[in-house]
C-alpha atoms as a PDB file:
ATOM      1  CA  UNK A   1      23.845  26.280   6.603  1.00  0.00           C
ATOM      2  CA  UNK A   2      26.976  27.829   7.582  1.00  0.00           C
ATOM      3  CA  UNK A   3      28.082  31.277   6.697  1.00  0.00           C
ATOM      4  CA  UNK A   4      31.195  32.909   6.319  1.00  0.00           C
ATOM      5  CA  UNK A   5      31.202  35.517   9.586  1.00  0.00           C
ATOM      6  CA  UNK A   6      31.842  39.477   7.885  1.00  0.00           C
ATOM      7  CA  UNK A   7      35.260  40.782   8.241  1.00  0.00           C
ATOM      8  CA  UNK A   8      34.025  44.003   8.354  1.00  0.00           C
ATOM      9  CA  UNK A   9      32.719  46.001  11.568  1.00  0.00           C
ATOM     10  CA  UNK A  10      29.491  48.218  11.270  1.00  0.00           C
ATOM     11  CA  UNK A  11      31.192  50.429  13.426  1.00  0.00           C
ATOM     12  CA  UNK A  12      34.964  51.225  12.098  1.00  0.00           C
ATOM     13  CA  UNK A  13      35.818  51.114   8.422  1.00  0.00           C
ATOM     14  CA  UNK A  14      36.615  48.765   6.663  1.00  0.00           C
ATOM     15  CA  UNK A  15      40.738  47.883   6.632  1.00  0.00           C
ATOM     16  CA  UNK A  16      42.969  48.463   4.142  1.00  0.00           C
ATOM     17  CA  UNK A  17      43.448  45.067   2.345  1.00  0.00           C
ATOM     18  CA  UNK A  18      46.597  44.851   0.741  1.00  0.00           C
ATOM     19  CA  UNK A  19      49.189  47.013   3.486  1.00  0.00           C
ATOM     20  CA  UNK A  20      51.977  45.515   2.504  1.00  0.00           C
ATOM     21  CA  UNK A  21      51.842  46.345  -1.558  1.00  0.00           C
ATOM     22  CA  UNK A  22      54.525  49.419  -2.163  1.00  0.00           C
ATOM     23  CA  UNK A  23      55.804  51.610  -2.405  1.00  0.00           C
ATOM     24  CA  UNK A  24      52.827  54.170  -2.313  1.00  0.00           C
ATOM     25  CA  UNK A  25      52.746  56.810  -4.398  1.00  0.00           C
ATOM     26  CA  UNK A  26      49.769  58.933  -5.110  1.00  0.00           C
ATOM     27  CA  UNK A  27      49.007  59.937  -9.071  1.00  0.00           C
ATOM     28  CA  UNK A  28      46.075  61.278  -8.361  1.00  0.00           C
ATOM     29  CA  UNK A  29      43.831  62.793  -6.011  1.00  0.00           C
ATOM     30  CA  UNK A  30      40.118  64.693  -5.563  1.00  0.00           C
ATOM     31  CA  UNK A  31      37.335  65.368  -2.829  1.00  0.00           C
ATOM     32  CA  UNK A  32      35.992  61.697  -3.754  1.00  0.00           C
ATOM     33  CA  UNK A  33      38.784  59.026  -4.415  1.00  0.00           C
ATOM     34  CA  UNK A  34      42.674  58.698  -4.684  1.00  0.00           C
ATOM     35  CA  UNK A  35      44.832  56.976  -7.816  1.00  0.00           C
ATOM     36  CA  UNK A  36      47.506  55.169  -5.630  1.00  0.00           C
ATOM     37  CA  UNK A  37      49.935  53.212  -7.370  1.00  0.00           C
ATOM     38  CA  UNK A  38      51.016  50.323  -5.033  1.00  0.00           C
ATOM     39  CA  UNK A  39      54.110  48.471  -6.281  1.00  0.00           C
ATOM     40  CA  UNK A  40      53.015  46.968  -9.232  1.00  0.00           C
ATOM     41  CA  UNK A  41      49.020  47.625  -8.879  1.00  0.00           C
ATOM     42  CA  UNK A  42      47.172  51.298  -9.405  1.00  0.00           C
ATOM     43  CA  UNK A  43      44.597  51.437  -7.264  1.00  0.00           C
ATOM     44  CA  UNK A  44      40.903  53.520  -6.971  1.00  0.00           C
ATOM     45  CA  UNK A  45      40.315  53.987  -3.254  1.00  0.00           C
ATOM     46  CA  UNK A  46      37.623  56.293  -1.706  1.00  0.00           C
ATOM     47  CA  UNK A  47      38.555  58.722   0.900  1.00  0.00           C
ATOM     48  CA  UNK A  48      35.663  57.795   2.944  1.00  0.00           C
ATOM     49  CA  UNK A  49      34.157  54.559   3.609  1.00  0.00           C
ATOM     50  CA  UNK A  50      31.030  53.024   1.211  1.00  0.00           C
ATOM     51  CA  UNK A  51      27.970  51.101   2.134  1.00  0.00           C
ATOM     52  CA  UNK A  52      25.142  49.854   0.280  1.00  0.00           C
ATOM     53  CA  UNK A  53      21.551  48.931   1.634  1.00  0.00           C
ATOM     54  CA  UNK A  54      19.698  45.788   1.364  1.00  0.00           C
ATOM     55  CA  UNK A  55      16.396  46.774   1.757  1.00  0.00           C
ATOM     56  CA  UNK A  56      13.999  43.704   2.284  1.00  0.00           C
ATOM     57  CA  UNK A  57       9.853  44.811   2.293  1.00  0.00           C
ATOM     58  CA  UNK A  58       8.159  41.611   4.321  1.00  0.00           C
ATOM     59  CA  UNK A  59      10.446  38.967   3.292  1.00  0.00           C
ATOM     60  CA  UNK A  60       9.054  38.590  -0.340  1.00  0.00           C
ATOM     61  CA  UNK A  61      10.670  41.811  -1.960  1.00  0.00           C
ATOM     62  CA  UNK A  62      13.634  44.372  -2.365  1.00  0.00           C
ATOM     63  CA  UNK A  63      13.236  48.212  -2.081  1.00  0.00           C
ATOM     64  CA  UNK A  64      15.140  49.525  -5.081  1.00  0.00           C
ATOM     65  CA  UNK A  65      15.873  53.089  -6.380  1.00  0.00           C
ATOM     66  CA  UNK A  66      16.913  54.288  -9.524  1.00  0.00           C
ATOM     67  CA  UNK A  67      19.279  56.714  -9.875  1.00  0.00           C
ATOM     68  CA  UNK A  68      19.854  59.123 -12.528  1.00  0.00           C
ATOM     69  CA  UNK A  69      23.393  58.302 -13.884  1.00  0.00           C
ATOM     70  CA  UNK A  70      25.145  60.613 -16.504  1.00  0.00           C
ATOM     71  CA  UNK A  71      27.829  59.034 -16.328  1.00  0.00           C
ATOM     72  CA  UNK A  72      26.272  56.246 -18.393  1.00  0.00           C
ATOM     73  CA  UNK A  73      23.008  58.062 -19.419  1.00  0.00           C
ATOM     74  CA  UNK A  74      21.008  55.836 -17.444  1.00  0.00           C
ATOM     75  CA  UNK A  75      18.335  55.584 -14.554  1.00  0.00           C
ATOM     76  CA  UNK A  76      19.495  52.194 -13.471  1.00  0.00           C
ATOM     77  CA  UNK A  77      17.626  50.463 -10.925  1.00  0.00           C
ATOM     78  CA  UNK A  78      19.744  50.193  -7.779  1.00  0.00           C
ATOM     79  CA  UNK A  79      20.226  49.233  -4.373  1.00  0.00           C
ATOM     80  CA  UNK A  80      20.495  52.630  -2.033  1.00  0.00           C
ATOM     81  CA  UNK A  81      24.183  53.148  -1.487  1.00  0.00           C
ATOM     82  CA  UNK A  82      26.484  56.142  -0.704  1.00  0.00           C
ATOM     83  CA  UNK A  83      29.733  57.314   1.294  1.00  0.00           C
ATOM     84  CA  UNK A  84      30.054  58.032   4.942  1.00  0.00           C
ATOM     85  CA  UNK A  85      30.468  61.478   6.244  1.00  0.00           C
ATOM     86  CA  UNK A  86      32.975  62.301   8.673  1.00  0.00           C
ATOM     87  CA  UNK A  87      33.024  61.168  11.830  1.00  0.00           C
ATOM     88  CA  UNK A  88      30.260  58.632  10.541  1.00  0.00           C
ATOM     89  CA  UNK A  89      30.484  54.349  11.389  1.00  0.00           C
ATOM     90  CA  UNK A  90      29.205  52.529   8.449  1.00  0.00           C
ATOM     91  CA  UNK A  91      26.209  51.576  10.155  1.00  0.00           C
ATOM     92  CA  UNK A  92      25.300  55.181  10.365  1.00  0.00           C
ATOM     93  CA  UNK A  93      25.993  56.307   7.104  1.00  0.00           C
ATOM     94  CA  UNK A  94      23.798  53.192   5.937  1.00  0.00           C
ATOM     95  CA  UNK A  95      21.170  54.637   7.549  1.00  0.00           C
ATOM     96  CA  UNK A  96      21.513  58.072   6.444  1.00  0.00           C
ATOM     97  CA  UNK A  97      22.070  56.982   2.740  1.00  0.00           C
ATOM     98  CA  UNK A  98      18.642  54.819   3.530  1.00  0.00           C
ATOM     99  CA  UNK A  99      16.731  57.284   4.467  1.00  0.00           C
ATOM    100  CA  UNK A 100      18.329  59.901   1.835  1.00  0.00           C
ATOM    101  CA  UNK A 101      17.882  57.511  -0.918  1.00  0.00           C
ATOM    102  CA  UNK A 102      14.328  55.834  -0.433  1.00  0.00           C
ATOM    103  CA  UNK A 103      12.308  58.742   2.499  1.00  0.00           C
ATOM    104  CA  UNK A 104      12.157  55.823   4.775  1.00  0.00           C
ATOM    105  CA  UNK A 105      12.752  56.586   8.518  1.00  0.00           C
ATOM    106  CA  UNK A 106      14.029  53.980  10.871  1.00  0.00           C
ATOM    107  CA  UNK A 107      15.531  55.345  13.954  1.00  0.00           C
ATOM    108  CA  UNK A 108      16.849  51.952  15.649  1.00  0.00           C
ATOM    109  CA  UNK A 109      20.458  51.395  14.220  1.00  0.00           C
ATOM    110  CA  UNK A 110      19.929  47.534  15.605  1.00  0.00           C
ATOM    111  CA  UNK A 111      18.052  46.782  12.451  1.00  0.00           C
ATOM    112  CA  UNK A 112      21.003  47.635  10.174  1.00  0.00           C
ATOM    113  CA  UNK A 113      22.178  43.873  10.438  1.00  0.00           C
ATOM    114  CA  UNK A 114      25.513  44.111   8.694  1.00  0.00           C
ATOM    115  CA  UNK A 115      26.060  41.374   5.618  1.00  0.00           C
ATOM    116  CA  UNK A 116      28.854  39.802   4.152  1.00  0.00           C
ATOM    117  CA  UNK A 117      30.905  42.690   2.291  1.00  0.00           C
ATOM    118  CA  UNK A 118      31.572  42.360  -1.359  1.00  0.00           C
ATOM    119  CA  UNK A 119      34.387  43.762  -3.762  1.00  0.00           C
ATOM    120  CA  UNK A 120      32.894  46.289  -6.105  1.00  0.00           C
ATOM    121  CA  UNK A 121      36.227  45.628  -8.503  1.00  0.00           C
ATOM    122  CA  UNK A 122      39.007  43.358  -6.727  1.00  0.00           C
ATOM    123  CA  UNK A 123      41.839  44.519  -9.368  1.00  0.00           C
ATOM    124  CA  UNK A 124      41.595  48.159  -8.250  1.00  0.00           C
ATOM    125  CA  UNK A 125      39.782  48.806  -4.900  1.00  0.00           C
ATOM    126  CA  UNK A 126      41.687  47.605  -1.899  1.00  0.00           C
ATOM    127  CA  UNK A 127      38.660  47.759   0.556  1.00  0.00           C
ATOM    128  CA  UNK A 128      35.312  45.765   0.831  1.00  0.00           C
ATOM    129  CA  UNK A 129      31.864  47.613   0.561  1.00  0.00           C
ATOM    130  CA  UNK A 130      30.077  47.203   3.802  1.00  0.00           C
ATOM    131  CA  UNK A 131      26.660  45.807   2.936  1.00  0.00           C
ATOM    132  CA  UNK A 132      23.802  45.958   5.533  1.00  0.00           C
ATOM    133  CA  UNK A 133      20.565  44.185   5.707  1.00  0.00           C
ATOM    134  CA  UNK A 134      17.357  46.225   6.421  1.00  0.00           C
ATOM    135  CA  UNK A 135      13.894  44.544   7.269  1.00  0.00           C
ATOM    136  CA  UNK A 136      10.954  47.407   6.210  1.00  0.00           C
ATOM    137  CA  UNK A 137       7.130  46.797   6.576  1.00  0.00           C
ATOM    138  CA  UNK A 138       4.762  47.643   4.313  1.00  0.00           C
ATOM    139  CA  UNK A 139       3.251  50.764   6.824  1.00  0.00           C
ATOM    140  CA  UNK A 140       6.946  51.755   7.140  1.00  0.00           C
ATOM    141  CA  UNK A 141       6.911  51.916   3.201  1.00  0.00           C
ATOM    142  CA  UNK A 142       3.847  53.196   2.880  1.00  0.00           C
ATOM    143  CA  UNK A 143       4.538  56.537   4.781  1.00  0.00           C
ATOM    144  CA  UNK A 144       7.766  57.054   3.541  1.00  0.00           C
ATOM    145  CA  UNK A 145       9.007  60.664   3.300  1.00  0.00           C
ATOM    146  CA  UNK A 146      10.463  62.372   0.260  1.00  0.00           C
ATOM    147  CA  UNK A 147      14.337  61.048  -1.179  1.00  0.00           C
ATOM    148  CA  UNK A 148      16.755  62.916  -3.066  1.00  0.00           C
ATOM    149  CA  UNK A 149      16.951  64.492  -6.152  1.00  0.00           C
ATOM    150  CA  UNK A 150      18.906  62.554  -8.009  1.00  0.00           C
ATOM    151  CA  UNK A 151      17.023  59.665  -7.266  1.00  0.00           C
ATOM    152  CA  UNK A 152      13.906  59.019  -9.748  1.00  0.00           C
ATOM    153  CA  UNK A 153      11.745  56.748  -8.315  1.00  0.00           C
ATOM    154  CA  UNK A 154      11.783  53.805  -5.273  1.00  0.00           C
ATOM    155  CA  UNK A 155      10.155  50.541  -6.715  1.00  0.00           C
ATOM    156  CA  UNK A 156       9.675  47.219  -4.762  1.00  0.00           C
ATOM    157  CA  UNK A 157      10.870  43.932  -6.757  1.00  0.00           C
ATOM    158  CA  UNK A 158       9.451  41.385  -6.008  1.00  0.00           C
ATOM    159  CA  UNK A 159      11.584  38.086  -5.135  1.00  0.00           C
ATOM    160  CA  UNK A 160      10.112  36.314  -8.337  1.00  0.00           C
ATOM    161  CA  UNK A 161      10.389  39.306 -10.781  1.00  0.00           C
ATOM    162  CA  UNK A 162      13.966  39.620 -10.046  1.00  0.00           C
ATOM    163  CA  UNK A 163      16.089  37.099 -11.967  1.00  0.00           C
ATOM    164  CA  UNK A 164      14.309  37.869 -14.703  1.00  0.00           C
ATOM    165  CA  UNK A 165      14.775  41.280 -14.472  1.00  0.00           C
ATOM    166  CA  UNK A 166      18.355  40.051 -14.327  1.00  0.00           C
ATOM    167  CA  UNK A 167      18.306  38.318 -17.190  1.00  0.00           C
ATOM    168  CA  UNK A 168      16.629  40.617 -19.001  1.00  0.00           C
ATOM    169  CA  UNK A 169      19.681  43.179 -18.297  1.00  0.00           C
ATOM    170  CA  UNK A 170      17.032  45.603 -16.210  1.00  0.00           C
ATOM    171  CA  UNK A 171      19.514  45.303 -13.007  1.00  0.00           C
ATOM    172  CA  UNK A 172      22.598  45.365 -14.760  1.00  0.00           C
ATOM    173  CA  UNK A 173      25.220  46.687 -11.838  1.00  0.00           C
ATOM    174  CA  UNK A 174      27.550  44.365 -10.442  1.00  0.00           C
ATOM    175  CA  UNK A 175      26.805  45.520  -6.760  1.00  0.00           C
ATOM    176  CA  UNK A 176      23.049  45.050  -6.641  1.00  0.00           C
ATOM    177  CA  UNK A 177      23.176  41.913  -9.015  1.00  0.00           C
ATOM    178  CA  UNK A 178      25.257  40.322  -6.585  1.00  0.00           C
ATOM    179  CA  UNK A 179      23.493  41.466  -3.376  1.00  0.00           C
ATOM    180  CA  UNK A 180      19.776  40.073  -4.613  1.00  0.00           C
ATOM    181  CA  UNK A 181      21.309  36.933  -6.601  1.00  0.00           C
ATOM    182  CA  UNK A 182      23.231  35.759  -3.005  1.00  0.00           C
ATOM    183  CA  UNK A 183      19.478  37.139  -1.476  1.00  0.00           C
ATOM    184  CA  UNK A 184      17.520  35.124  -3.274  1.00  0.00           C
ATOM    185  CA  UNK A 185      19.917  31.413  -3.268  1.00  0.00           C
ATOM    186  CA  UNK A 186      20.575  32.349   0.637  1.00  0.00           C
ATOM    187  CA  UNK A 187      16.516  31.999   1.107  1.00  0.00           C
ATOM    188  CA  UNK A 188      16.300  29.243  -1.458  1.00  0.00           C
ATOM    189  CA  UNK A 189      19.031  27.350   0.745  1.00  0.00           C
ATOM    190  CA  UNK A 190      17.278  28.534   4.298  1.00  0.00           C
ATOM    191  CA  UNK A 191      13.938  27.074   2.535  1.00  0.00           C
ATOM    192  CA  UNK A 192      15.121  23.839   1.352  1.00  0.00           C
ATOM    193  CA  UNK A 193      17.231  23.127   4.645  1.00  0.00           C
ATOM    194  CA  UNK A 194      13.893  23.663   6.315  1.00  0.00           C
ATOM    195  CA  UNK A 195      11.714  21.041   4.153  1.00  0.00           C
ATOM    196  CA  UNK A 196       9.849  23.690   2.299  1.00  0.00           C
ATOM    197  CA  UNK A 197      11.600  23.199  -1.055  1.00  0.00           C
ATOM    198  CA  UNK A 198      12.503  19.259  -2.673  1.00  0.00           C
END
């Protein structure tokens, strides 16, 4: 099977994608994000890059937190996520946002494996998230330190349980649905290329 090859480098941030929409004017701006208007388009854009965490827990499941969300009055189950800090690559704020988010440790940055990016909302935000792909064993789960506050518990899915838990509207956000639906076809493909599957 061949894949598409990520655009995106785990060690810069990602690039503007539409330079040549103007002029730019800014409507709006705050510690988190900018309101740009670009020519005809007003766009959302972060001031510092995002990444979200694909936590796999020996090959059969997906490390998910949920997060208390005001904004929508909701403790959504999630995929860990956040924003870089200064002076941070993306593979390094995935791992701080991983180990923030969930209590797990892991000290190599090597088994960050950055995954094909995805647009969060391709009418407004001119930049790709940069997705990365964690392996975790069950010991490494198992001893896993405490997360932040805001997050209310880490739960492990279980490659089965999830498109029902899709379907059933349990993980509802576009980021995460997308990130364990292309999960779970890209091992269905990888299994069915390999004879396993009819």
């Amino acid at each position: 099977m061949t894949r598409r090859v990520s655009p995106c480098s785990p060690e810069r941030p990602p690039e503007l994608l539409c330079p040549k929409l103007g002029p730019v004017i800014s409507l709006h701006r705050n510690p988190w994000f900018e309101v740009m208007s670009r020519g005809s388009y007003c766009t959302l854009e972060y001031k510092r890059p995002q990444v979200v965490i694909l936590p796999v827990l020996e090959g059969n499941s997906v490390i998910m937190v949920r997060v208390r969300r005001p904004i929508i009055d909701d403790t959504p189950l999630e995929l860990p996520a956040g924003d870089s800090n200064t002076g941070e690559t993306p593979r390094m704020a995935a791992m701080r946002e991983f180990a923030e988010e969930t209590g797990i440790l892991i000290h190599d940055p090597s088994r960050f494996i950055p995954d094909l990016p995805i647009s969060e909302m391709p009418g407004r935000m001119p930049v790709l998230l940069s997705v990365f792909r964690v392996d975790v064993n069950k010991s490494e789960f198992d001893s896993r330190d405490v997360h932040d506050d805001d997050i209310v518990a880490v739960e492990v899915v279980p490659y089965g349980d999830i498109p029902g838990r899709i379907a059933t509207g349990e993980i509802y956000l576009s980021s995460p649905m997308a990130l364990v639906s292309r999960l779970l076809l890209t091992d269905r493909l990888e299994k069915k290329a390999g004879g396993d599957l009819p």
